[in-house]
C-alpha atoms as a PDB file:
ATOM      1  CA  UNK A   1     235.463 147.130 217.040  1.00  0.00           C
ATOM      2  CA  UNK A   2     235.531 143.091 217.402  1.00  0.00           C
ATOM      3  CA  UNK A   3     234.747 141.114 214.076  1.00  0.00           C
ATOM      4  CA  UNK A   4     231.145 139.671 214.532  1.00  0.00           C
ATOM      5  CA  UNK A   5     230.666 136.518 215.930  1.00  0.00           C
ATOM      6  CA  UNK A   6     230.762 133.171 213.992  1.00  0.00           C
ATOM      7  CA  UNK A   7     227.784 132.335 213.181  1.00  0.00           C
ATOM      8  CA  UNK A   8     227.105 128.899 212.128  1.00  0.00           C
ATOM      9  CA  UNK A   9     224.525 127.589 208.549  1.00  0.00           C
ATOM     10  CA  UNK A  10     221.862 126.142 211.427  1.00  0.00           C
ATOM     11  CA  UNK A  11     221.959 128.989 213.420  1.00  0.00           C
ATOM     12  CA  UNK A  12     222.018 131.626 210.488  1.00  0.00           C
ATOM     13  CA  UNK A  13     219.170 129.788 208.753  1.00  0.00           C
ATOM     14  CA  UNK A  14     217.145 130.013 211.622  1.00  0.00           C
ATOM     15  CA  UNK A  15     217.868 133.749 211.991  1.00  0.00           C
ATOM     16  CA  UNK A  16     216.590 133.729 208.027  1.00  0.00           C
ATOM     17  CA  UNK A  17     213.699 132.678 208.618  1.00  0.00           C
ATOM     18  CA  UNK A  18     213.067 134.441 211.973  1.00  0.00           C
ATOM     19  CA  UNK A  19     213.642 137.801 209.892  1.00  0.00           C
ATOM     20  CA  UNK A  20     211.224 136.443 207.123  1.00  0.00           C
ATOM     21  CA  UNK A  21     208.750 135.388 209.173  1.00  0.00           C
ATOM     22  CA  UNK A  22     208.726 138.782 211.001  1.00  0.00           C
ATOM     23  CA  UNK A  23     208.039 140.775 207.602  1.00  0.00           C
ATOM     24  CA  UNK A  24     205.561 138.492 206.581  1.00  0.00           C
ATOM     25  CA  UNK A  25     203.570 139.178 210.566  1.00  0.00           C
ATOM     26  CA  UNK A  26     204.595 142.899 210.356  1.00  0.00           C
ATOM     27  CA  UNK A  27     202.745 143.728 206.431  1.00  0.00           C
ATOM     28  CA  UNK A  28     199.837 141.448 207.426  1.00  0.00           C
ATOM     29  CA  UNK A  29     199.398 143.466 210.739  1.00  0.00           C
ATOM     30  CA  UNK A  30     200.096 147.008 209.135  1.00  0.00           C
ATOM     31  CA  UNK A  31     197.909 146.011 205.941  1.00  0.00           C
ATOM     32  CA  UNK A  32     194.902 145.225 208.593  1.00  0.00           C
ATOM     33  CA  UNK A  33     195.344 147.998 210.985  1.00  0.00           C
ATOM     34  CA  UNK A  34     195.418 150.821 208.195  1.00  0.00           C
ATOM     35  CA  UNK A  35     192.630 148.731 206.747  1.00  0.00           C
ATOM     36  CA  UNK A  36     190.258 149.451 209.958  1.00  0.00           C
ATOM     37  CA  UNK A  37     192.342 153.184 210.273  1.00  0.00           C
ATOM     38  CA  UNK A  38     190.528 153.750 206.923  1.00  0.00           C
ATOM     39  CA  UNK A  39     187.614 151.651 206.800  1.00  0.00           C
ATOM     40  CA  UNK A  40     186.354 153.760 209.860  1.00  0.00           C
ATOM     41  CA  UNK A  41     187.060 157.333 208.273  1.00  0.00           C
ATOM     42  CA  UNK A  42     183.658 157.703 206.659  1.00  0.00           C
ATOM     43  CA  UNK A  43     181.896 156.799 210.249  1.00  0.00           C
ATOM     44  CA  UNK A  44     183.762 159.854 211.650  1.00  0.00           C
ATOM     45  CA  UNK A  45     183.275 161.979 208.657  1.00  0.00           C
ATOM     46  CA  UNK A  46     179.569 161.502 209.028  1.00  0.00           C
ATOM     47  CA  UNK A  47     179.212 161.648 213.025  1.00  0.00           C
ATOM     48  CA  UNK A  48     182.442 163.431 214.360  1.00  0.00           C
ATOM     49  CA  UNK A  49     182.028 161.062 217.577  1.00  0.00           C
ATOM     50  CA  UNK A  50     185.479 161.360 219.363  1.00  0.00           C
ATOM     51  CA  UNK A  51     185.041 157.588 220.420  1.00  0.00           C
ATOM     52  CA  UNK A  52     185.625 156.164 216.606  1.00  0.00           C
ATOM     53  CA  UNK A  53     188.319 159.223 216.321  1.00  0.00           C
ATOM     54  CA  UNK A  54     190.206 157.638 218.958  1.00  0.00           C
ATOM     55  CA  UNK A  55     189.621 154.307 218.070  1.00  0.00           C
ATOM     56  CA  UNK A  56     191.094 155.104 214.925  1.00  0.00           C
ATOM     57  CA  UNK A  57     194.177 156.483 215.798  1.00  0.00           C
ATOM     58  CA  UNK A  58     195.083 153.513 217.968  1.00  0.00           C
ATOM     59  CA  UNK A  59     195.139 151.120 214.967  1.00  0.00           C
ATOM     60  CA  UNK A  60     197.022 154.084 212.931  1.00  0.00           C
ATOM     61  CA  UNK A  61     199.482 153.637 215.988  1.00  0.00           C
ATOM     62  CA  UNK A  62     199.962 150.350 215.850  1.00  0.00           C
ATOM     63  CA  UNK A  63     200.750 150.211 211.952  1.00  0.00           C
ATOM     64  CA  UNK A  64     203.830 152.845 212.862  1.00  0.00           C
ATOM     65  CA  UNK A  65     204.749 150.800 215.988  1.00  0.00           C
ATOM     66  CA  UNK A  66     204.924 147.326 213.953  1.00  0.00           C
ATOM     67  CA  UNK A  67     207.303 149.473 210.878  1.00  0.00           C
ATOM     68  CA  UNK A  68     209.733 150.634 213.923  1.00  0.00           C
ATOM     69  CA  UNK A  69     209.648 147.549 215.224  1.00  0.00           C
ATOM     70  CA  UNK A  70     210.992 145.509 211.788  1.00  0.00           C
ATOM     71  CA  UNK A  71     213.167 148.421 211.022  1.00  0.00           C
ATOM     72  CA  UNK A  72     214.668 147.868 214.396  1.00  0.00           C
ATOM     73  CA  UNK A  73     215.009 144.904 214.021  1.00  0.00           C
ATOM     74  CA  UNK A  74     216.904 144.323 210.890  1.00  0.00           C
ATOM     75  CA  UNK A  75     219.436 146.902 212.011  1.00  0.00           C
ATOM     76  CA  UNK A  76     219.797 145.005 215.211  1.00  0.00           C
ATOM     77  CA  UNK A  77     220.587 141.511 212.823  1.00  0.00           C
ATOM     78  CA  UNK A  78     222.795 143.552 210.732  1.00  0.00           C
ATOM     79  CA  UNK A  79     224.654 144.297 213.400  1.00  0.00           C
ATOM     80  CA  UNK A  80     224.778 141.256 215.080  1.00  0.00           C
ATOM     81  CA  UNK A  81     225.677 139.039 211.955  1.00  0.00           C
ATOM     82  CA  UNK A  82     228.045 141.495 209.817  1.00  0.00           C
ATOM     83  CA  UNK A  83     230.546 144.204 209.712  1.00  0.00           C
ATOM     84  CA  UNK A  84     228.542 146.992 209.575  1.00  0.00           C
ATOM     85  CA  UNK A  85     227.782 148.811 212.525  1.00  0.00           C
ATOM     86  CA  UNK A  86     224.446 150.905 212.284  1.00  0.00           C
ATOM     87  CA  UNK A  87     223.892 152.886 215.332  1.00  0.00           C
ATOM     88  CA  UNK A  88     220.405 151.867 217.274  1.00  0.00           C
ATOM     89  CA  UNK A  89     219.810 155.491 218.938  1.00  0.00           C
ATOM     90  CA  UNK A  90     217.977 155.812 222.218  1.00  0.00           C
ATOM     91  CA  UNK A  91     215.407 157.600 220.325  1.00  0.00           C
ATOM     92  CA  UNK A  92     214.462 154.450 217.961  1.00  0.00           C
ATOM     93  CA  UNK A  93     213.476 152.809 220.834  1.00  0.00           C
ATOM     94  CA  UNK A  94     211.675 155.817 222.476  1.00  0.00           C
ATOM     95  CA  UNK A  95     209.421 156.002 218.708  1.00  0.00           C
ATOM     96  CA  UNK A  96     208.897 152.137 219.303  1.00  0.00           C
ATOM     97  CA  UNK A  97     207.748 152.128 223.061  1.00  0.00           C
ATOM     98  CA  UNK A  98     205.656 155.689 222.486  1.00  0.00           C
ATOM     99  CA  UNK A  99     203.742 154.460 219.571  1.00  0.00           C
ATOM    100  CA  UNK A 100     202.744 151.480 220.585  1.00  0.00           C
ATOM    101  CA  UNK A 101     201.923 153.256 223.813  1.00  0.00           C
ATOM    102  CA  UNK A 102     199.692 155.635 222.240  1.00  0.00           C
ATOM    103  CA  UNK A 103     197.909 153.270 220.647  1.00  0.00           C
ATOM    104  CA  UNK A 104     196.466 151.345 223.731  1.00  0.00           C
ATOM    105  CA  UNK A 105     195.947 154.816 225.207  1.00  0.00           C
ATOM    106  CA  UNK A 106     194.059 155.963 222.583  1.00  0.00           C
ATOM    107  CA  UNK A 107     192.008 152.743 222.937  1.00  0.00           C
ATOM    108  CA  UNK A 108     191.159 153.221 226.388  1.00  0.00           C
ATOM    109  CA  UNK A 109     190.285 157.268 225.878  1.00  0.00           C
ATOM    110  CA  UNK A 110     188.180 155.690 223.067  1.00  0.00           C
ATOM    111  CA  UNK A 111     186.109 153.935 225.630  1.00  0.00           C
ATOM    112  CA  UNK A 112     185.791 156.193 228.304  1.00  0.00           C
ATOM    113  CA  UNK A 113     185.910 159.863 226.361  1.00  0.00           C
ATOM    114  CA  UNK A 114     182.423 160.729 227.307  1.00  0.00           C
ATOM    115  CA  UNK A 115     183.203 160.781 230.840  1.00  0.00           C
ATOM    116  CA  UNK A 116     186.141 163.131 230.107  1.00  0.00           C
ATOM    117  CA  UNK A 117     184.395 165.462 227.053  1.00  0.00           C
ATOM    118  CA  UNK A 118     185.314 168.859 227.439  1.00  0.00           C
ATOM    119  CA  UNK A 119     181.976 171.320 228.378  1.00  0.00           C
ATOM    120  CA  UNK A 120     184.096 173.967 226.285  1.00  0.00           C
ATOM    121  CA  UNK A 121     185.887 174.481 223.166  1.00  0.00           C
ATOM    122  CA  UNK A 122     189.252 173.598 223.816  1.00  0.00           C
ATOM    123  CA  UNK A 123     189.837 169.883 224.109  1.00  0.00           C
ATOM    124  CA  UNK A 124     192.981 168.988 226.230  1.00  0.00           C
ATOM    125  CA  UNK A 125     192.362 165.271 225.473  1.00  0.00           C
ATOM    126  CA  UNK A 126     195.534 165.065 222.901  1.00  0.00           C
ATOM    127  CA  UNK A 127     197.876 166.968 225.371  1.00  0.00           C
ATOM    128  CA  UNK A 128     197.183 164.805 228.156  1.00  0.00           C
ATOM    129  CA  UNK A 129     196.779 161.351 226.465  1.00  0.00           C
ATOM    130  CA  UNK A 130     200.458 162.220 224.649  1.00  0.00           C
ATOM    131  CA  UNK A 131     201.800 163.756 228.004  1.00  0.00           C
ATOM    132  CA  UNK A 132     200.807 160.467 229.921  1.00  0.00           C
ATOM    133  CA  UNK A 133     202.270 158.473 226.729  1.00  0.00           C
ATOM    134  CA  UNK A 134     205.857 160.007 226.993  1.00  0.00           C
ATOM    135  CA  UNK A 135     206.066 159.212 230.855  1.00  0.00           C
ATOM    136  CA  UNK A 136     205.117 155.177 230.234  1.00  0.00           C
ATOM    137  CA  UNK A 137     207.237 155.381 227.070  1.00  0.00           C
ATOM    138  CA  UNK A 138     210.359 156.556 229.492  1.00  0.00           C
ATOM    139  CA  UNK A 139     209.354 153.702 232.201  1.00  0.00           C
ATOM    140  CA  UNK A 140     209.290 151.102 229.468  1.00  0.00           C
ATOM    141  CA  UNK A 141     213.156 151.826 228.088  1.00  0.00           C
ATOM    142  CA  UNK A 142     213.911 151.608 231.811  1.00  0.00           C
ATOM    143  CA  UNK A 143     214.748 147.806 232.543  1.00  0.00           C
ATOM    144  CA  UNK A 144     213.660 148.270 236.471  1.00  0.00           C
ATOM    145  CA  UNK A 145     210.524 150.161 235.642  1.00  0.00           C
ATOM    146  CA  UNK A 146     208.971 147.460 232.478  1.00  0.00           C
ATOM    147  CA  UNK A 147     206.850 145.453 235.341  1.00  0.00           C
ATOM    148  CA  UNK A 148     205.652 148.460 236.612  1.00  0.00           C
ATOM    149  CA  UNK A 149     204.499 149.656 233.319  1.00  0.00           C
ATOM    150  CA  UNK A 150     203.225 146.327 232.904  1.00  0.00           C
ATOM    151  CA  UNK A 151     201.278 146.140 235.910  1.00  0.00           C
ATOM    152  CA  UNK A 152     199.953 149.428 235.039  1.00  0.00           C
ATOM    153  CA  UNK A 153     198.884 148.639 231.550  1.00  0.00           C
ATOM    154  CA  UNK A 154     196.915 145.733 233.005  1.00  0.00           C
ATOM    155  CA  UNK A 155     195.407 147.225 235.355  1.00  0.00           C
ATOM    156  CA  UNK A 156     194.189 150.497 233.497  1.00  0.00           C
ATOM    157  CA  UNK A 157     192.606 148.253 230.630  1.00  0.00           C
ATOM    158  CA  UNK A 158     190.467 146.197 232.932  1.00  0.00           C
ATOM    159  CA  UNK A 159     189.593 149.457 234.783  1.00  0.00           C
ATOM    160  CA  UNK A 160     188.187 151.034 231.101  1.00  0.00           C
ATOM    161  CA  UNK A 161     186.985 147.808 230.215  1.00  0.00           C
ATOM    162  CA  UNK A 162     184.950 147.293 233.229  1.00  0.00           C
ATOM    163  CA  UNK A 163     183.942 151.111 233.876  1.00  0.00           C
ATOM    164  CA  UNK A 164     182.805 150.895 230.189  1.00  0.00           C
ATOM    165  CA  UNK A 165     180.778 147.948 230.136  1.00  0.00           C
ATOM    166  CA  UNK A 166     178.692 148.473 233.362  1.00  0.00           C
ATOM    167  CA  UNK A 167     177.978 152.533 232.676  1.00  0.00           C
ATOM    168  CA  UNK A 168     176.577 151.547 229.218  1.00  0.00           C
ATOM    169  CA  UNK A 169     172.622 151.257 227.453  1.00  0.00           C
ATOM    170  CA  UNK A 170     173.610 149.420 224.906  1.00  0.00           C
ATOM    171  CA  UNK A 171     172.360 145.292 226.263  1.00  0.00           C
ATOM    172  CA  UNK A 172     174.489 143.716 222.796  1.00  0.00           C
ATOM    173  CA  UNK A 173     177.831 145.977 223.546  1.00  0.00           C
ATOM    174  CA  UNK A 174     180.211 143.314 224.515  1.00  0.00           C
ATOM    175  CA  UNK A 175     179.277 141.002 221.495  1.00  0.00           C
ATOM    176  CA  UNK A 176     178.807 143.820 218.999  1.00  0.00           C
ATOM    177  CA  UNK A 177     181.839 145.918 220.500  1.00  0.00           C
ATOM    178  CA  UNK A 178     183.471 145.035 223.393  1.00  0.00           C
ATOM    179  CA  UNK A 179     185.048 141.930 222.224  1.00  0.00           C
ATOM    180  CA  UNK A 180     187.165 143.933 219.550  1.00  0.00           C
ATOM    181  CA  UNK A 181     188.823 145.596 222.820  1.00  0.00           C
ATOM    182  CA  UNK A 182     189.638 142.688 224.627  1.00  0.00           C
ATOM    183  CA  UNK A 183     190.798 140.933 221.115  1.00  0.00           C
ATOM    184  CA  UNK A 184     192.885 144.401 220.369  1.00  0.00           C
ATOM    185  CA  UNK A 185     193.993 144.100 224.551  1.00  0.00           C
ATOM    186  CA  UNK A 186     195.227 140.210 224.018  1.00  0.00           C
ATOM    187  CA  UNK A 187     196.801 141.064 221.342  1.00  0.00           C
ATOM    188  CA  UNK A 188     198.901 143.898 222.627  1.00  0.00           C
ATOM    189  CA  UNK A 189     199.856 141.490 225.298  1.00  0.00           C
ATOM    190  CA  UNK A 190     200.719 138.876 223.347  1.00  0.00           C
ATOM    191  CA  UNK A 191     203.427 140.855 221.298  1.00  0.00           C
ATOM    192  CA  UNK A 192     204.516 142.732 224.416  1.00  0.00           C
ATOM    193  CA  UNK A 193     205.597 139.205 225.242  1.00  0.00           C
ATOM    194  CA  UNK A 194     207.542 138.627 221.840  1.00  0.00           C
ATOM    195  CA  UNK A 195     209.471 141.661 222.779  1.00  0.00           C
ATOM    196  CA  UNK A 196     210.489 140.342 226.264  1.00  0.00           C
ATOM    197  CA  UNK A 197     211.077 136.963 224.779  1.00  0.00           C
ATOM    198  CA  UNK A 198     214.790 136.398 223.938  1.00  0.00           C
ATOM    199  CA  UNK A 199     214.447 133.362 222.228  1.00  0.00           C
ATOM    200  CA  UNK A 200     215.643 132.692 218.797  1.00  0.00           C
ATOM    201  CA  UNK A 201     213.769 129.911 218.415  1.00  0.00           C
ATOM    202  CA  UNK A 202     210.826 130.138 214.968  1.00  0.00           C
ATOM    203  CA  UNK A 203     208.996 127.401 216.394  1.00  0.00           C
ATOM    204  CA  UNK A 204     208.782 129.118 220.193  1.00  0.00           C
ATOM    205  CA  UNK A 205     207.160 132.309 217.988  1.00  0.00           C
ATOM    206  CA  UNK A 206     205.289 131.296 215.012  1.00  0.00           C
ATOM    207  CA  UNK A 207     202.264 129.983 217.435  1.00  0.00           C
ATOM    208  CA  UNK A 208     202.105 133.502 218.727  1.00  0.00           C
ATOM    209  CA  UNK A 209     202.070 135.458 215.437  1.00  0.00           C
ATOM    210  CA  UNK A 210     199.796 132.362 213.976  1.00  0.00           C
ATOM    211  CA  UNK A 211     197.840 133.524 217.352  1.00  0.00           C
ATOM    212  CA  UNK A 212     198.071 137.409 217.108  1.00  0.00           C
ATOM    213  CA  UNK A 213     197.020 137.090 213.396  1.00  0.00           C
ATOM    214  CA  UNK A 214     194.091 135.309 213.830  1.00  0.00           C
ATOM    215  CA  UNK A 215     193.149 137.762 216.442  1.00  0.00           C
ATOM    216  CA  UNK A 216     194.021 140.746 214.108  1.00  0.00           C
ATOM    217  CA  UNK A 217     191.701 138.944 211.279  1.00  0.00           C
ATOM    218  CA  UNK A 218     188.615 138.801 213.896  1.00  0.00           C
ATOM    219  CA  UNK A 219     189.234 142.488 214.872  1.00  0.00           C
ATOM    220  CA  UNK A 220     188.982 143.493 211.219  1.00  0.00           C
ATOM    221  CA  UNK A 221     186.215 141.536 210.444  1.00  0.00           C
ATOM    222  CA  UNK A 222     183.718 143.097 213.008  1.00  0.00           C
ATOM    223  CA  UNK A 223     185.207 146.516 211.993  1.00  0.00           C
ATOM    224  CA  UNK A 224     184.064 145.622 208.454  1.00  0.00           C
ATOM    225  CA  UNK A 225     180.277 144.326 209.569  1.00  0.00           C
ATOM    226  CA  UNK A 226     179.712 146.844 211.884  1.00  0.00           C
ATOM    227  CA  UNK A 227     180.888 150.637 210.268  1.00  0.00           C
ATOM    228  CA  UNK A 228     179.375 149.816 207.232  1.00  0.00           C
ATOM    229  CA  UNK A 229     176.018 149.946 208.622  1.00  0.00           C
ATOM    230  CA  UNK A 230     176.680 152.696 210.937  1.00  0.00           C
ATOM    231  CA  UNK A 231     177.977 154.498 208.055  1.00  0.00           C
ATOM    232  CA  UNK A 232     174.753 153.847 205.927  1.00  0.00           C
ATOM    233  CA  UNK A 233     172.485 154.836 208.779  1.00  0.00           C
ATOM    234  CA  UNK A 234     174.333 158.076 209.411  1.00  0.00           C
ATOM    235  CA  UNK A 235     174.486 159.050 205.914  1.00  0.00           C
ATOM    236  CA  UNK A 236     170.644 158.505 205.559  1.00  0.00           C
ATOM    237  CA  UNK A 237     170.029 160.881 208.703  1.00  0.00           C
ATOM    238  CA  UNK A 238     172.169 163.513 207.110  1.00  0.00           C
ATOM    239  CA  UNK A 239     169.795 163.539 203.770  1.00  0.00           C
ATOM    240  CA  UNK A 240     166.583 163.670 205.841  1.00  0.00           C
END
């Protein structure tokens, strides 16, 4: 195997605080998504509604994704700046692309499951949703196929977003609700496009984590003013 390349103080620096700056984003991110995966559990203890259930998973998805994702990438700078070879199996990036896959999926079931409850026991739901997760997941390791899955992503969320919004009572569901959705959707986006974005450069990324952050903050805080109450009014139904 070939010695590493040299690697100059600038340029390793800059790789330093690339790394750092990544850990910092990824425990802020993980913290707040298994902050809403938990903050919702009492809502779905109390109701059982297979809309939060989903919704919850998708942050609980998104917490794995963003671990793979810094675990994969320190290997890949280990690698790349020292002696020490650690493998990056196919399968790394298969767990990376399927849970962050399954977490937009479960997003969108979250928002359309009534239109696909079962009328009988046996819910499917999970078989399919992981089913359709695996083939994206295989698309999106495939260099020719990532604009397709892409295209497909964008297209399905409007789609969910749109079907959801018109086919509902509720007047005050795109302030109270639907704007954690599109936040959650703009978000995915905008670290799809870290991924694609082979630049080294910290000052080319820290506007989008500063971005995705803020986004991530918003998300949490209408989770935490709007469960709550749900919660309280649930919990009062079940004493009466």
């Amino acid at each position: 195997m070939p010695p590493p390349l040299p690697i100059g103080p600038s340029t390793a620096a800059k790789i330093s605080q690339l790394i750092v700056i990544n850990l910092i984003y990824t425990v802020i991110i993980a913290v707040l998504a298994l902050y809403v995966f938990f903050k919702t559990k009492l809502a779905y203890t109390l109701t059982k509604h297979k809309g939060i259930l989903y919704f919850r998973l998708s942050f609980l998805f998104l917490a794995i994704m963003f671990i793979i994702r810094l675990a994969t990438r320190l290997l890949f700078e280990i690698n790349r700046t020292t002696s020490l070879h650690i493998p990056l199996h196919k399968w790394t990036f298969l767990g990376l692309a399927l849970s962050g896959i399954l977490s937009l999926i479960c997003l969108l079931y979250s928002l359309l499951w009534h239109i696909f409850e079962p009328t009988e026991d046996k819910d499917h739901a999970p078989l399919v949703l992981i089913g359709i997760a695996l083939i994206l997941s295989f698309l999106a390791i495939q260099g020719r196929a990532f604009n397709t899955l892409v295209g497909i992503i964008i297209v399905s969320f409007i789609a969910c977003f749109i079907i959801k919004w018109v086919s509902t009572t509720k007047k005050k569901w795109f302030w109270k609700t639907g704007t954690i959705y599109l936040s959650f959707f703009v978000f995915w986006m905008l670290n799809l496009y870290t991924v694609m974005l082979a630049n080294q450069r910290v000052l080319l990324r820290a506007p989008i984590f500063i971005g995705s952050t803020l986004l991530f903050l918003f998300i949490a805080y209408k989770v935490h003013c709007h469960f709550p109450n749900l919660s309280k009014k649930n919990s009062k139904k079940s004493k009466k």
